[in-house]
C-alpha atoms as a PDB file:
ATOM      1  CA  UNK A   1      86.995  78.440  87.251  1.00  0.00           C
ATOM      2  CA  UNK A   2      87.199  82.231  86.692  1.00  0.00           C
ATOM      3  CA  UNK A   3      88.936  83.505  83.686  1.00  0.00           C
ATOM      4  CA  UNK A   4      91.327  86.256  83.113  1.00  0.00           C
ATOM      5  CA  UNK A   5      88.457  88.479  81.368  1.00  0.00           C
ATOM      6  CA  UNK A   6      88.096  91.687  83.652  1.00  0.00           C
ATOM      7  CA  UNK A   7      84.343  92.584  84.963  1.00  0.00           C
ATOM      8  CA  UNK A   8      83.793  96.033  85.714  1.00  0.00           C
ATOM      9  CA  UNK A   9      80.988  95.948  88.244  1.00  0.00           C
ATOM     10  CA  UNK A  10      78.805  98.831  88.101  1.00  0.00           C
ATOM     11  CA  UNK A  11      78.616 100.259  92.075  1.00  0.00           C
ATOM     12  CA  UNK A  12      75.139 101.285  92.533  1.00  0.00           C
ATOM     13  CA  UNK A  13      75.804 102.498  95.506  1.00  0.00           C
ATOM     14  CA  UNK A  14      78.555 105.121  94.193  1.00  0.00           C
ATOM     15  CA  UNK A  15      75.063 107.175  92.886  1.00  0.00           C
ATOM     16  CA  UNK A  16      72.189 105.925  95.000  1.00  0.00           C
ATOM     17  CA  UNK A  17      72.929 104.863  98.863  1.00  0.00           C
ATOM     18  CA  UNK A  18      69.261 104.187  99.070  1.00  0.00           C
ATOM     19  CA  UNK A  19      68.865 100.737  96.720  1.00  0.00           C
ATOM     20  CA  UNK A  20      67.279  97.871  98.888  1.00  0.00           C
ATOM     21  CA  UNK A  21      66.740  95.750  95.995  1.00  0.00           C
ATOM     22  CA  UNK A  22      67.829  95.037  92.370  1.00  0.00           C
ATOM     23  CA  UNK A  23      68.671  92.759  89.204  1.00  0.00           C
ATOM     24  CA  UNK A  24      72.166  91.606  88.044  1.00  0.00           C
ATOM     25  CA  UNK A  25      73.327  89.567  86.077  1.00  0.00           C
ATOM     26  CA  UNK A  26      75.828  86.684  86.878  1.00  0.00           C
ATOM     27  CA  UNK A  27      79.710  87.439  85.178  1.00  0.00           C
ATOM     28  CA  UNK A  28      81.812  85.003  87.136  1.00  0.00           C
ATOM     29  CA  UNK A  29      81.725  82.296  90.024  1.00  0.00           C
ATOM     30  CA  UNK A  30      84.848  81.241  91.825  1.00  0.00           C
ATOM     31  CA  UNK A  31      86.321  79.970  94.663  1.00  0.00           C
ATOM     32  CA  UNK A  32      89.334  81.511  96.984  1.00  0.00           C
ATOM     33  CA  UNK A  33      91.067  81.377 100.315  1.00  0.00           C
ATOM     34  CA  UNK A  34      88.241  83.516 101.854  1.00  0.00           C
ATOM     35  CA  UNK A  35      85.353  81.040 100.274  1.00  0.00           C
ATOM     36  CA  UNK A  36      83.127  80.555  96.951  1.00  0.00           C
ATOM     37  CA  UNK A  37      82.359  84.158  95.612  1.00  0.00           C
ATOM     38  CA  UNK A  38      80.000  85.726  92.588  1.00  0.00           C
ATOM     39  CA  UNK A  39      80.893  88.991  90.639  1.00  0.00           C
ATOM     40  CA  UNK A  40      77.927  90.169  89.306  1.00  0.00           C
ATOM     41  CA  UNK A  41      77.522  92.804  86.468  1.00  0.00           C
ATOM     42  CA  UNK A  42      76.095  96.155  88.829  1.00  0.00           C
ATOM     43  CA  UNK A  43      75.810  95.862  92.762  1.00  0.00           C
ATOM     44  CA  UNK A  44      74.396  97.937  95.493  1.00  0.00           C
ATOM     45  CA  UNK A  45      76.375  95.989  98.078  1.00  0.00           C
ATOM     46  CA  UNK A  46      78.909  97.996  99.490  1.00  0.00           C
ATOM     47  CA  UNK A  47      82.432  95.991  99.508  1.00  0.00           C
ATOM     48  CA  UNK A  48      84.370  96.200 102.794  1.00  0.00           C
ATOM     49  CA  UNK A  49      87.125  99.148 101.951  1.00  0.00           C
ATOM     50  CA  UNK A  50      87.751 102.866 103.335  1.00  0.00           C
ATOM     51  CA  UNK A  51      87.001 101.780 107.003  1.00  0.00           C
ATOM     52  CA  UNK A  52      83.808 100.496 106.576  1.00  0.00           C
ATOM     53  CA  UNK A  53      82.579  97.514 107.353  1.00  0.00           C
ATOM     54  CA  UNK A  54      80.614  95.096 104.218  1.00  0.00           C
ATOM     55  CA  UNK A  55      77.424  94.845 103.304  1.00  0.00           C
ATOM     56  CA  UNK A  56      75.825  91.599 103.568  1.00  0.00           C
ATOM     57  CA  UNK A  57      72.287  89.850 102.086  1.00  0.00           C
ATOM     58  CA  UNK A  58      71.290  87.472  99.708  1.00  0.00           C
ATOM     59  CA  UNK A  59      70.762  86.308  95.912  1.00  0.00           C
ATOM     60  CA  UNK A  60      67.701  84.895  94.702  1.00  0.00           C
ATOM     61  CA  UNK A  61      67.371  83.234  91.107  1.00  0.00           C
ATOM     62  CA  UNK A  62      64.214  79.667  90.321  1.00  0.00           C
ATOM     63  CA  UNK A  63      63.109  79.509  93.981  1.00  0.00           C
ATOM     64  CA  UNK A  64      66.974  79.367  94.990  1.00  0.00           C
ATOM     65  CA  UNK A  65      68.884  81.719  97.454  1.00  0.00           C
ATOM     66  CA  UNK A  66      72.350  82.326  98.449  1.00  0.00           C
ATOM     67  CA  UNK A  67      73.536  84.810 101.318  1.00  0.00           C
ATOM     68  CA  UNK A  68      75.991  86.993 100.693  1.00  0.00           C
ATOM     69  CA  UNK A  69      78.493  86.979 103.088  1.00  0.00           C
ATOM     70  CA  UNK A  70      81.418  89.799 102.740  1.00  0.00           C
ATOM     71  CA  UNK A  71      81.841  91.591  99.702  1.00  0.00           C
ATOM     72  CA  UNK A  72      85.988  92.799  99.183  1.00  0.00           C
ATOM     73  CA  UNK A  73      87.014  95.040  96.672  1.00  0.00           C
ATOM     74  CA  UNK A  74      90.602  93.612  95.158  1.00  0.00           C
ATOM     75  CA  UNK A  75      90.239  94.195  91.457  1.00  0.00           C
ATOM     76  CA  UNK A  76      87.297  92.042  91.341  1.00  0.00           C
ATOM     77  CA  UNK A  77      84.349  93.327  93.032  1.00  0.00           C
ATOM     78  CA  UNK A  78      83.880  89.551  95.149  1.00  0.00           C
ATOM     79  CA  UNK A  79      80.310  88.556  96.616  1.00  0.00           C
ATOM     80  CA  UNK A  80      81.383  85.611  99.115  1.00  0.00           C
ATOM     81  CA  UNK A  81      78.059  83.675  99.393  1.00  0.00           C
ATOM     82  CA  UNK A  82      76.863  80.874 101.697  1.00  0.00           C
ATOM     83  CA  UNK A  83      74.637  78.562  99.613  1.00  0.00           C
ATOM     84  CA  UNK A  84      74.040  77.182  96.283  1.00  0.00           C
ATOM     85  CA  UNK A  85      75.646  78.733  93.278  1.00  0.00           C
ATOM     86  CA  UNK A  86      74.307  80.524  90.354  1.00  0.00           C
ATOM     87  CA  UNK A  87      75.170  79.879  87.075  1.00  0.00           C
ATOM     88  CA  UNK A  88      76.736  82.159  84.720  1.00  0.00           C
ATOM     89  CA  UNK A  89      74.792  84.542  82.693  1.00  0.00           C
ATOM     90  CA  UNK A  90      71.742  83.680  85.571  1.00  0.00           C
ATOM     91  CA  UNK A  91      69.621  86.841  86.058  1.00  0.00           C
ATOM     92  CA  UNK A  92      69.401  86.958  90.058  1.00  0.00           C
ATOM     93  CA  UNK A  93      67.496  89.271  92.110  1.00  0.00           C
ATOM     94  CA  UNK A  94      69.913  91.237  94.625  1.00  0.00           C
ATOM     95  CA  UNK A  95      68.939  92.154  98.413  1.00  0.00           C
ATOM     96  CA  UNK A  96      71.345  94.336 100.782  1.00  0.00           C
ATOM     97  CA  UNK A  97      70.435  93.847 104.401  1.00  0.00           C
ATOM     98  CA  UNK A  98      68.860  97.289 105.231  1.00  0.00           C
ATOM     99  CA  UNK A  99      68.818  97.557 108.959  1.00  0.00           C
ATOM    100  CA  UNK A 100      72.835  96.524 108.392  1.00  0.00           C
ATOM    101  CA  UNK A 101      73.539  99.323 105.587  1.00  0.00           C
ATOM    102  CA  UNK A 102      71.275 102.109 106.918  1.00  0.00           C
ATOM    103  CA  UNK A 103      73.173 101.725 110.762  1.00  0.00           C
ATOM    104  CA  UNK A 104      76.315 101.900 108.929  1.00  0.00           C
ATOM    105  CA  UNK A 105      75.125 105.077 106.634  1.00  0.00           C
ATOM    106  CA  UNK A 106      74.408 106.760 110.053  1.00  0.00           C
ATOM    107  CA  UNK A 107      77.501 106.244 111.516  1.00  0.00           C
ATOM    108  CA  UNK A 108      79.605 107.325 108.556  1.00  0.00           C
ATOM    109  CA  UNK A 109      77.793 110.110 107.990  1.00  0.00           C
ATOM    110  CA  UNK A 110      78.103 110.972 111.950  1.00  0.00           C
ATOM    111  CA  UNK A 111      81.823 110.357 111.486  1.00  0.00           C
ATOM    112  CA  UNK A 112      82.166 112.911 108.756  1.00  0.00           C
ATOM    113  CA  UNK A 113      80.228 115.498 111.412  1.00  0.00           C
ATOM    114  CA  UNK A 114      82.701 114.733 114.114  1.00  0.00           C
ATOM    115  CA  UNK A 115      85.694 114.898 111.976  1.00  0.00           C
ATOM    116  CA  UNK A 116      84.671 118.435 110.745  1.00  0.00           C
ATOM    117  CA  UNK A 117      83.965 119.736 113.993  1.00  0.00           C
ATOM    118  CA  UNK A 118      87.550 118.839 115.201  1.00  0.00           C
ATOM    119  CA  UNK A 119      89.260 119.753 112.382  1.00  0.00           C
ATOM    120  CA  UNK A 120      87.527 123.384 112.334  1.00  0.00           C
ATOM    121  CA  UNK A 121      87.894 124.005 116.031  1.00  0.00           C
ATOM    122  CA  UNK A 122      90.913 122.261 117.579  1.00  0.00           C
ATOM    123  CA  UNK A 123      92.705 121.766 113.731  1.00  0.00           C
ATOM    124  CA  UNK A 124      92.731 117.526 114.174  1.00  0.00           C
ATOM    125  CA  UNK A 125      93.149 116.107 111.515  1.00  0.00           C
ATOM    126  CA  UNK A 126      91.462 112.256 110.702  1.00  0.00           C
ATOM    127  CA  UNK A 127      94.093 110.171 110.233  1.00  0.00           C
ATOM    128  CA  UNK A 128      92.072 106.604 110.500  1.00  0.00           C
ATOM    129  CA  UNK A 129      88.455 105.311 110.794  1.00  0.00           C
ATOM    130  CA  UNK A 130      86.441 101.942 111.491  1.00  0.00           C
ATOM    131  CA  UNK A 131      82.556 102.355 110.834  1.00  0.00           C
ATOM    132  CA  UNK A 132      80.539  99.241 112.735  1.00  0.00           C
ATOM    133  CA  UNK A 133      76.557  99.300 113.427  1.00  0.00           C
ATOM    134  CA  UNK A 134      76.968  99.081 117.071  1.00  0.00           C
ATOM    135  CA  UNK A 135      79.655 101.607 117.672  1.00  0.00           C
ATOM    136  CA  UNK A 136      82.417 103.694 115.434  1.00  0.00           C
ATOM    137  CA  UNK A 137      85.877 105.501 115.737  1.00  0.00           C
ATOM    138  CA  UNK A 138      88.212 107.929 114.870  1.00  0.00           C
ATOM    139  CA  UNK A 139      91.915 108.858 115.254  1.00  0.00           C
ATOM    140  CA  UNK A 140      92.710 112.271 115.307  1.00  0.00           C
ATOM    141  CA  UNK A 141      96.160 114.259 115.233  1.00  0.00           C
ATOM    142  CA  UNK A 142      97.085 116.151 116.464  1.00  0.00           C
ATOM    143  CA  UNK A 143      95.195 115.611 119.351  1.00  0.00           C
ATOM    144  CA  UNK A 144      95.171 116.394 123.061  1.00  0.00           C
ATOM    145  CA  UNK A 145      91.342 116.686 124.168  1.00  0.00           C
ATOM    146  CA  UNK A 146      90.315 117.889 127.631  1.00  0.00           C
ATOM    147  CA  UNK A 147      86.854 116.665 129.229  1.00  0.00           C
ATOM    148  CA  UNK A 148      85.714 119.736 128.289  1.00  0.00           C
ATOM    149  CA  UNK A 149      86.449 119.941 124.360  1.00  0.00           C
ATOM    150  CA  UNK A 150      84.903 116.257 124.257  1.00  0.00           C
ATOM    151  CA  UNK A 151      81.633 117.770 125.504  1.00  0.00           C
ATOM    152  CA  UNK A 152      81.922 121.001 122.983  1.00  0.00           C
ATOM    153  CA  UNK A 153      82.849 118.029 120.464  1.00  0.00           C
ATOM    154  CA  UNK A 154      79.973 116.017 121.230  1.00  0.00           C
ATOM    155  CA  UNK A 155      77.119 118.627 121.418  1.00  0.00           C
ATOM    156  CA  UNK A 156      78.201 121.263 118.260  1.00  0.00           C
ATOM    157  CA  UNK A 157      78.354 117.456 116.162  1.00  0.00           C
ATOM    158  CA  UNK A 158      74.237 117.403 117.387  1.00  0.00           C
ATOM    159  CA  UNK A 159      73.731 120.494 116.536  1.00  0.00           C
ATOM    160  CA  UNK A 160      74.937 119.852 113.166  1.00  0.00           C
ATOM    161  CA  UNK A 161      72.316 116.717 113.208  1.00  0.00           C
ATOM    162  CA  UNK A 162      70.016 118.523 114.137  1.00  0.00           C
ATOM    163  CA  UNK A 163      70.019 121.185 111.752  1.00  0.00           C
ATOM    164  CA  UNK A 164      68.836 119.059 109.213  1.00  0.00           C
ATOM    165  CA  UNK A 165      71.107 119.847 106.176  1.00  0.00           C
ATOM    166  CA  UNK A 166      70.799 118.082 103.427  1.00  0.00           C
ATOM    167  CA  UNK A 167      73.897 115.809 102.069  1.00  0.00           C
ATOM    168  CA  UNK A 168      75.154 115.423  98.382  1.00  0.00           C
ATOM    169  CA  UNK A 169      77.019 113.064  96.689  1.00  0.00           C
ATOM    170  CA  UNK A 170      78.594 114.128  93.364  1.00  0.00           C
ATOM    171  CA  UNK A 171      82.179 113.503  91.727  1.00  0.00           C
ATOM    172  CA  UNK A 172      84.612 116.270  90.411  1.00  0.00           C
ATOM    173  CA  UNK A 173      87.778 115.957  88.473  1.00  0.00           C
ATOM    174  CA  UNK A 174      90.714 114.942  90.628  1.00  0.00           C
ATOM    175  CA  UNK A 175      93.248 117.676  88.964  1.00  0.00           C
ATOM    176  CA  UNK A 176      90.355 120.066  89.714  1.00  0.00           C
ATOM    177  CA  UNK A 177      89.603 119.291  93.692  1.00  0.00           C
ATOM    178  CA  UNK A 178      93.487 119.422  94.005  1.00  0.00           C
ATOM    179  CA  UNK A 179      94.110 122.721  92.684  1.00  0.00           C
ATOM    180  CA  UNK A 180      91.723 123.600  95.569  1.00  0.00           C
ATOM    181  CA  UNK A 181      92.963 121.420  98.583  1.00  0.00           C
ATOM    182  CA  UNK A 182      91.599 123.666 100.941  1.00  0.00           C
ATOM    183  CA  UNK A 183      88.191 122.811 100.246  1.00  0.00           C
ATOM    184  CA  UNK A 184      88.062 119.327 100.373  1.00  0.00           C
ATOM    185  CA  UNK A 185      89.063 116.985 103.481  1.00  0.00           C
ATOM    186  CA  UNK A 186      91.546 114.391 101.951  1.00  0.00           C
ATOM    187  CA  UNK A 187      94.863 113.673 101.804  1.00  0.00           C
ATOM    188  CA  UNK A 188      95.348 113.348  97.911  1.00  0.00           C
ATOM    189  CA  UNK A 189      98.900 112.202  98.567  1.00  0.00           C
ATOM    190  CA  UNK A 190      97.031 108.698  99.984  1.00  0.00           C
ATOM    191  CA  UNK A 191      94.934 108.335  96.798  1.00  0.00           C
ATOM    192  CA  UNK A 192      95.852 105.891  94.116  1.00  0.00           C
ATOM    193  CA  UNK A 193      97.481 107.972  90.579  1.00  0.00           C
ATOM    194  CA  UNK A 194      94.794 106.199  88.372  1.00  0.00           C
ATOM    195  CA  UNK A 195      92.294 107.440  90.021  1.00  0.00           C
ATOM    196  CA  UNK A 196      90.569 110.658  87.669  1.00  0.00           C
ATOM    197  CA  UNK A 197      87.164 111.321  88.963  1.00  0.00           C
ATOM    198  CA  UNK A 198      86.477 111.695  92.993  1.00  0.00           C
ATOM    199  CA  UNK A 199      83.531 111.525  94.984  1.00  0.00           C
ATOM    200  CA  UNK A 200      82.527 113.750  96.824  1.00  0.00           C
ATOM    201  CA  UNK A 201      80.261 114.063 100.067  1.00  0.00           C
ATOM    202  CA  UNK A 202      78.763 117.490 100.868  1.00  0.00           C
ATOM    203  CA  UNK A 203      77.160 118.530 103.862  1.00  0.00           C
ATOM    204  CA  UNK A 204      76.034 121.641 102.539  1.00  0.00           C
ATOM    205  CA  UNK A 205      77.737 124.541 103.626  1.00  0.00           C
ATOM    206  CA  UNK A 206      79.382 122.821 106.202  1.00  0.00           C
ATOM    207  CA  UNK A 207      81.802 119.844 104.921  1.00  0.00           C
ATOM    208  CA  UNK A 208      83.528 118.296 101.996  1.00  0.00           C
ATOM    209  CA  UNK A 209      85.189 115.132 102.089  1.00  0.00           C
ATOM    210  CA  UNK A 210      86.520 113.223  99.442  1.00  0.00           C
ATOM    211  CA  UNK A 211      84.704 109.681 100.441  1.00  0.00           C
ATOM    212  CA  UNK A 212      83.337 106.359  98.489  1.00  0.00           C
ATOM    213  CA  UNK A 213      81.351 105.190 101.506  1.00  0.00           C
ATOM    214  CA  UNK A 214      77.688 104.517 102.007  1.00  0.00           C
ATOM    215  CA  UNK A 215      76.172 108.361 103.590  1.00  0.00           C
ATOM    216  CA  UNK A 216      72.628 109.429 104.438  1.00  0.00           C
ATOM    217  CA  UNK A 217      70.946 112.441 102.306  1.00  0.00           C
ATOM    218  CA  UNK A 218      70.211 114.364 105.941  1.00  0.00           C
ATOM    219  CA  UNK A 219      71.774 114.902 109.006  1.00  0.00           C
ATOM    220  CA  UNK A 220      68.641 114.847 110.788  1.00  0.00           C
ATOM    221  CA  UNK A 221      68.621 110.825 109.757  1.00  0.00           C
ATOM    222  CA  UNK A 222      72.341 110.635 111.866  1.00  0.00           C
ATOM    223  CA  UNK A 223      70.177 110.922 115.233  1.00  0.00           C
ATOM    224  CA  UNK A 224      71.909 112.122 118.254  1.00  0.00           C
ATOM    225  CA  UNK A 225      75.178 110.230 119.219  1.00  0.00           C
ATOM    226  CA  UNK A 226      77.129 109.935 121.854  1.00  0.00           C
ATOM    227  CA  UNK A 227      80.930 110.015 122.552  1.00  0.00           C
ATOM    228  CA  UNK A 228      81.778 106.645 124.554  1.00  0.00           C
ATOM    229  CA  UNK A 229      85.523 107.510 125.505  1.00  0.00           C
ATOM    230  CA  UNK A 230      88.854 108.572 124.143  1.00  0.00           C
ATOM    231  CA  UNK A 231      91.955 106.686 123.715  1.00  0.00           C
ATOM    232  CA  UNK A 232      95.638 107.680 123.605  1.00  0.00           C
ATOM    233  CA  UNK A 233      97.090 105.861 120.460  1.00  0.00           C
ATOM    234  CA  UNK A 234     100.422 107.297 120.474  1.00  0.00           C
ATOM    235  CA  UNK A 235     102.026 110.770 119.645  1.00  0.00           C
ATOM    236  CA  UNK A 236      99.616 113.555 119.268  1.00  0.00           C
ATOM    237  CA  UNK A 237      97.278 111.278 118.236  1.00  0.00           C
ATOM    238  CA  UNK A 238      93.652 110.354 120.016  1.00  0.00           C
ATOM    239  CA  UNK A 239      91.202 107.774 119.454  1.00  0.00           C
ATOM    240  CA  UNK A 240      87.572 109.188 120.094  1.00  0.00           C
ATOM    241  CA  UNK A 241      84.868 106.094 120.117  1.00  0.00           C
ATOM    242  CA  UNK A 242      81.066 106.785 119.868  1.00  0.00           C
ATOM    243  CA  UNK A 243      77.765 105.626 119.342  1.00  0.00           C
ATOM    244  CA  UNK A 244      74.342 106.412 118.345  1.00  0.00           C
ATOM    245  CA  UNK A 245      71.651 106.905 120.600  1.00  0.00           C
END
């Protein structure tokens, strides 16, 4: 039974996208609609939120393991596990499936590319996202691509891989980043009032974006990608799907 004490989870991840592996400590156990979950006292597993997808692994504690399932982020930070369950105040060791979380850092970080690249030449804005291993997408608006600006789209976002510039992750004040909207790509108005201190991932010299996903440190990690199709999804507004190659 989980009690009405709050556990702030310290997000690794928030800092350091690169932790494989790591030691927590075990606040709460509990079962829900969605299955038996753990909330452990600092995780590196990034909870399914912002358009993309979980992270998944396992927890190991006396010869015993549990996979981690889906991790959500209501509150609680919830690691939904498949196996036995750890007590309590157990120390556990904590492994995030790599080949998973480094796919996904790719193709957020190749998302961030594209969505620059349209917003500074044909002024789209991103209005929506979904980051998978396999493939990703955006919806931009307004929107009305020709063949031909999907091909400009598609090789300046290379070229920006390829340049190999390096990627930061830092936070800044909230009242400070929206005194100076224009150089940050958010739209404050969607962000949650409690919220004081915003992340920030900088492709240096190139493109800020107020973001809490999982990114790479270099755009020469992205790898070339490659723009599958585009989709009309209403008014002024264009779905562009793509994947890494």
């Amino acid at each position: 039974m989980v009690n009405s004490v709050i556990v702030m989870t310290e997000l690794i991840y928030m800092k350091n996208c690169y932790v494989k592996e790591w030691n927590a400590v075990i606040e709460k156990v509990g079962k829900d609609d969605q299955g038996n979950f753990i909330v452990l006292d600092r995780s590196a597993f990034y909870p399914e939120s912002g358009g993309q997808l979980t992270d998944t692994g396992f927890v190991e504690w006396d010869g015993q393991k549990a996979y981690v399932i889906k991790v959500t982020k209501r509150g609680l930070i919830k690691h939904y596990i498949n196996g036995p369950e750890p007590p309590v105040g157990k120390k556990v060791h904590c492994v995030v499936d790599w080949k998973r979380r480094y796919a996904l850092m790719k193709m957020h970080t190749a998302q961030h590319i594209i969505s620059a690249v349209a917003l500074k030449r044909f002024g789209s804005k991103t209005v929506g996202n979904q980051i998978h291993t396999d493939y990703s997408r955006l919806d931009l608006k307004p929107s009305k691509l020709s063949q031909t600006d999907l091909t400009f789209l598609e090789q300046k976002s290379n070229e920006i891989v390829d340049s190999a510039i390096p990627i930061e992750i830092y936070e800044v004040d909230r009242q400070e980043a929206e005194s100076k909207p224009e150089k940050y790509r958010c739209n404050f108005s969607l962000l949650p009032k409690f919220i004081k201190k915003l992340r920030v991932v900088y492709i240096k010299g190139f493109d800020k974006a107020i973001c809490a996903g999982t990114h790479v440190s270099n755009t020469k990690e992205v790898g070339h990608f490659k723009i599958l199709k585009k989709e009309n999804k209403g008014k002024n507004t264009e779905r562009i799907i793509y994947e890494l190659v």
